[in-house]
PDB file of N, CA and C in Angstrom:
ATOM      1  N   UNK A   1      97.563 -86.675 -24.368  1.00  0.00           N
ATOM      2  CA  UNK A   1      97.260 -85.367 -24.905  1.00  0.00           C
ATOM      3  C   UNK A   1      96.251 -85.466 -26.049  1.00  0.00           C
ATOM      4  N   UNK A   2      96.253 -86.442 -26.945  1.00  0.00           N
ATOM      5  CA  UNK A   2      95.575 -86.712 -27.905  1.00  0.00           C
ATOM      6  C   UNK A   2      94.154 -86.839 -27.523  1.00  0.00           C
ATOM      7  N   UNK A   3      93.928 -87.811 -26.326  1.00  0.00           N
ATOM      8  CA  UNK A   3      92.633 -87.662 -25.858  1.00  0.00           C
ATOM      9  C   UNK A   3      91.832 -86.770 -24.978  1.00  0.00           C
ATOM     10  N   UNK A   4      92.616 -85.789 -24.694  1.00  0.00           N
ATOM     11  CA  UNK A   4      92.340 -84.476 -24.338  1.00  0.00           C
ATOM     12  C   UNK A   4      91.553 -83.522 -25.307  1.00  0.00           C
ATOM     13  N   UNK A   5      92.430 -83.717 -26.435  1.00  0.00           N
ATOM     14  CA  UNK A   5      91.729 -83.120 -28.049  1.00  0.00           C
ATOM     15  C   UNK A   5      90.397 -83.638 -28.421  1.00  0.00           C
ATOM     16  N   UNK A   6      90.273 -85.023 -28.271  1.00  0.00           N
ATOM     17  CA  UNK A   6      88.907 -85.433 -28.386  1.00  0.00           C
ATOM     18  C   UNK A   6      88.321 -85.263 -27.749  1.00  0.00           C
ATOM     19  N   UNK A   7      88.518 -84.992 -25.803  1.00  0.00           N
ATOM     20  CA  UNK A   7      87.424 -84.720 -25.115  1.00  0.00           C
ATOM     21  C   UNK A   7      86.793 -82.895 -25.368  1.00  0.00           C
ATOM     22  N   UNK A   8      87.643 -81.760 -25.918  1.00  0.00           N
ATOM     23  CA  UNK A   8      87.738 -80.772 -26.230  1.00  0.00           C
ATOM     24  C   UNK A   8      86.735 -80.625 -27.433  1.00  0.00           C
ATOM     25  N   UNK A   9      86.962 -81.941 -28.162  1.00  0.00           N
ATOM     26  CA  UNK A   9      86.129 -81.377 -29.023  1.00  0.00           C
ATOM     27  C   UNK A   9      84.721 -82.105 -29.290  1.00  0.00           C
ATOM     28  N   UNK A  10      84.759 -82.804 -28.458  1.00  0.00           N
ATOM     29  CA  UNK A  10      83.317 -83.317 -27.787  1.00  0.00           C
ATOM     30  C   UNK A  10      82.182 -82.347 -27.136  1.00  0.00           C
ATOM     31  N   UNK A  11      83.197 -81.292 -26.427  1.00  0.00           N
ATOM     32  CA  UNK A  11      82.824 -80.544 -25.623  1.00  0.00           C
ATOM     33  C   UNK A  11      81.943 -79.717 -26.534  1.00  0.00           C
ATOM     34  N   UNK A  12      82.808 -78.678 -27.255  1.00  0.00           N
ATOM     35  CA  UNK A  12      82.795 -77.838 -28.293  1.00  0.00           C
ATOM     36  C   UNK A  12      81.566 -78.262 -29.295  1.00  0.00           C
ATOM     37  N   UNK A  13      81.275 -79.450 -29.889  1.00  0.00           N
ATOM     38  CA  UNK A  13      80.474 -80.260 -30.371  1.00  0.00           C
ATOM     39  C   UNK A  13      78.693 -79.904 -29.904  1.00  0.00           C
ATOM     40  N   UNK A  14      79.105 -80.092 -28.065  1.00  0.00           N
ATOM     41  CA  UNK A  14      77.871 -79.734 -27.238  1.00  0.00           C
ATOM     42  C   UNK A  14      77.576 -78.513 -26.913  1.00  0.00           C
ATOM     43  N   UNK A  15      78.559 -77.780 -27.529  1.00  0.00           N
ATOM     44  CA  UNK A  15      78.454 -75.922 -27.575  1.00  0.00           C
ATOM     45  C   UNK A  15      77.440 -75.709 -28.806  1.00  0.00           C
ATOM     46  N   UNK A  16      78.050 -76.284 -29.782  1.00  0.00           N
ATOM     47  CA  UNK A  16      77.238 -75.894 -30.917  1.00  0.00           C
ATOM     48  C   UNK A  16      75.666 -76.667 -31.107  1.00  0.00           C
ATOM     49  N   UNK A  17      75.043 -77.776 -30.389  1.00  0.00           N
ATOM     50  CA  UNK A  17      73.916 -78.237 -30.259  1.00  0.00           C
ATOM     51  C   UNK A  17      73.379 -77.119 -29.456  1.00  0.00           C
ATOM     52  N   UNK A  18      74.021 -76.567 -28.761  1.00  0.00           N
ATOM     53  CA  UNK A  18      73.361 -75.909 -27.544  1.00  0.00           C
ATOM     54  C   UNK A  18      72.873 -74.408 -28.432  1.00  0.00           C
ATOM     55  N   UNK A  19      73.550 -74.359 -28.944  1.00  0.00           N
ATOM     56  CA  UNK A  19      73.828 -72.834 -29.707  1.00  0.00           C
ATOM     57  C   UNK A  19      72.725 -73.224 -31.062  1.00  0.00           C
ATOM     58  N   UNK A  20      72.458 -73.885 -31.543  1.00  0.00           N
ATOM     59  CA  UNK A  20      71.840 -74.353 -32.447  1.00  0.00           C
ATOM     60  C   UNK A  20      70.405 -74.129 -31.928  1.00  0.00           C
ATOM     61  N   UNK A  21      70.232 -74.603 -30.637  1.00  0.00           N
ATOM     62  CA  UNK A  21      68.590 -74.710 -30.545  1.00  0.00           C
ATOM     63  C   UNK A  21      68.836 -73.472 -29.552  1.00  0.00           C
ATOM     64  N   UNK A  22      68.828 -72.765 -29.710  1.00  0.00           N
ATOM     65  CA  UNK A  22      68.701 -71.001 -29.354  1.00  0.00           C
ATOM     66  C   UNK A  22      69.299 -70.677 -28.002  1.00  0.00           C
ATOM     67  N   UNK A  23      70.069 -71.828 -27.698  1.00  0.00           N
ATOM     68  CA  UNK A  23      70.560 -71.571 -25.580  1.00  0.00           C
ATOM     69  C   UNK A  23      71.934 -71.079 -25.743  1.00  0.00           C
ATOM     70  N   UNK A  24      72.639 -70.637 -25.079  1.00  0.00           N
ATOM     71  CA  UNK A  24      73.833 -70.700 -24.657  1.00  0.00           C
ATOM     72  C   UNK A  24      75.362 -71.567 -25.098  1.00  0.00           C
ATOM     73  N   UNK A  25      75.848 -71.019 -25.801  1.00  0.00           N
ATOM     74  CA  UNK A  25      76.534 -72.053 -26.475  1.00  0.00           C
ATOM     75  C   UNK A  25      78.098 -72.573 -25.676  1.00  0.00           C
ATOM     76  N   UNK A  26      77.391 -73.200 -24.547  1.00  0.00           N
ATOM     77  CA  UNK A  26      78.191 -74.143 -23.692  1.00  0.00           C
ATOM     78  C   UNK A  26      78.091 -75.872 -23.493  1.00  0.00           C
ATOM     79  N   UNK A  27      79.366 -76.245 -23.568  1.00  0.00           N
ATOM     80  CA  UNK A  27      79.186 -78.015 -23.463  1.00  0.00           C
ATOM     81  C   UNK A  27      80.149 -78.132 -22.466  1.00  0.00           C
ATOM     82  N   UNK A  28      79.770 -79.627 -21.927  1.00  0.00           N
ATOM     83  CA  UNK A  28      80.390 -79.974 -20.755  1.00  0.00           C
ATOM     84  C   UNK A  28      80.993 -81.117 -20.314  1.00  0.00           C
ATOM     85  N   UNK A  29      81.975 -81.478 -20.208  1.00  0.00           N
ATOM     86  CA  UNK A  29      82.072 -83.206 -19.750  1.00  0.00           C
ATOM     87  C   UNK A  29      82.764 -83.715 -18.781  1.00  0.00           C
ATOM     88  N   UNK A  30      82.410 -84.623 -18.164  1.00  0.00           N
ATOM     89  CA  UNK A  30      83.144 -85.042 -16.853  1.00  0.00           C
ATOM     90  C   UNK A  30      83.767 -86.242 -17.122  1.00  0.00           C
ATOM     91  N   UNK A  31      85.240 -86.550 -17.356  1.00  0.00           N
ATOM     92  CA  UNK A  31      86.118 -87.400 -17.818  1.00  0.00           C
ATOM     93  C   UNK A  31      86.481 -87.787 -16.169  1.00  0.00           C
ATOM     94  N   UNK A  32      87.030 -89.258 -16.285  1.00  0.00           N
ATOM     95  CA  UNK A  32      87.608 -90.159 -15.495  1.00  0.00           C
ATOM     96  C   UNK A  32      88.252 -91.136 -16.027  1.00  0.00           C
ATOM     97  N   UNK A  33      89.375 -91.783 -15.285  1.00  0.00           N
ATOM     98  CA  UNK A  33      89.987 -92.270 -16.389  1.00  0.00           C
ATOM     99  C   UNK A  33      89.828 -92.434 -17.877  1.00  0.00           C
ATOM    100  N   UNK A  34      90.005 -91.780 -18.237  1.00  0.00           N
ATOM    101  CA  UNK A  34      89.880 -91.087 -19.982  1.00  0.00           C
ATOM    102  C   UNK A  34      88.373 -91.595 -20.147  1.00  0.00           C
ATOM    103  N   UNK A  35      87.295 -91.891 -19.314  1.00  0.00           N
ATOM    104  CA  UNK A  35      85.993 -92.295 -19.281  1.00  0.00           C
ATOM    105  C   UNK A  35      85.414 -91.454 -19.268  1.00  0.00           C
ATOM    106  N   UNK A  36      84.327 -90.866 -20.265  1.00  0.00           N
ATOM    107  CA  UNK A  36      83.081 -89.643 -20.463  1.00  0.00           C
ATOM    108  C   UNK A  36      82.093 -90.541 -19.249  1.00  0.00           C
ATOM    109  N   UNK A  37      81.798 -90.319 -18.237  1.00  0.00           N
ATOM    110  CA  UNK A  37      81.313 -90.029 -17.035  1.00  0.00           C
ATOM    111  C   UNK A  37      79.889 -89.535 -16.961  1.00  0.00           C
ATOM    112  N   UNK A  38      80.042 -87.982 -17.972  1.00  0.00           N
ATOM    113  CA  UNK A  38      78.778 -87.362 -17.546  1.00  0.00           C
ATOM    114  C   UNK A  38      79.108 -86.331 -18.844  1.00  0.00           C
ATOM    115  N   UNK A  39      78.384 -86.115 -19.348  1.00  0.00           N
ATOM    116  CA  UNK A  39      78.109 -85.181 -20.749  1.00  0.00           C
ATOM    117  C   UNK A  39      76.624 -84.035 -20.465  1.00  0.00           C
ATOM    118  N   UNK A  40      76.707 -82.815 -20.896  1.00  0.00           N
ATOM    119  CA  UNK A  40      75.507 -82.026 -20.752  1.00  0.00           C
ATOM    120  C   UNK A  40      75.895 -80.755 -21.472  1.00  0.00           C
ATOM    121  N   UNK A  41      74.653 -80.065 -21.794  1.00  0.00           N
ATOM    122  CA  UNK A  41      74.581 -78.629 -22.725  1.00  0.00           C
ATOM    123  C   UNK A  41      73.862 -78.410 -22.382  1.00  0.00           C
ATOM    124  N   UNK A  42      74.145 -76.913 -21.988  1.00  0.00           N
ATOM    125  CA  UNK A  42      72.783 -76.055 -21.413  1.00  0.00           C
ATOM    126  C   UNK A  42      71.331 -76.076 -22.493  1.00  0.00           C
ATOM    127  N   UNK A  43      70.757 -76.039 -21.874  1.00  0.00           N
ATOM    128  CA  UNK A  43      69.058 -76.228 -22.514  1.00  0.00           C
ATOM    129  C   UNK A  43      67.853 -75.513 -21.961  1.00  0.00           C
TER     130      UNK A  43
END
């Protein structure tokens, strides 16, 4: 559960980059065994 929180707020993290440079303030990540996989923010 704990690393759920960190992937959450990894996410959230890539909301606010996104939101920062004038796009859409969405982040994204594709976990596998508790492995970040694939990371992206709309741009």
């Amino acid at each position: 559960m704990e690393q759920d929180i960190l992937f959450l707020r990894k996410a959230i993290e890539l909301a606010k980059q996104a939101k920062q440079e004038k796009d859409e303030p969405f982040g994204a990540l594709l976990v596998k065994d508790s492995v970040i996989v694939a990371q992206d923010k709309i741009t």
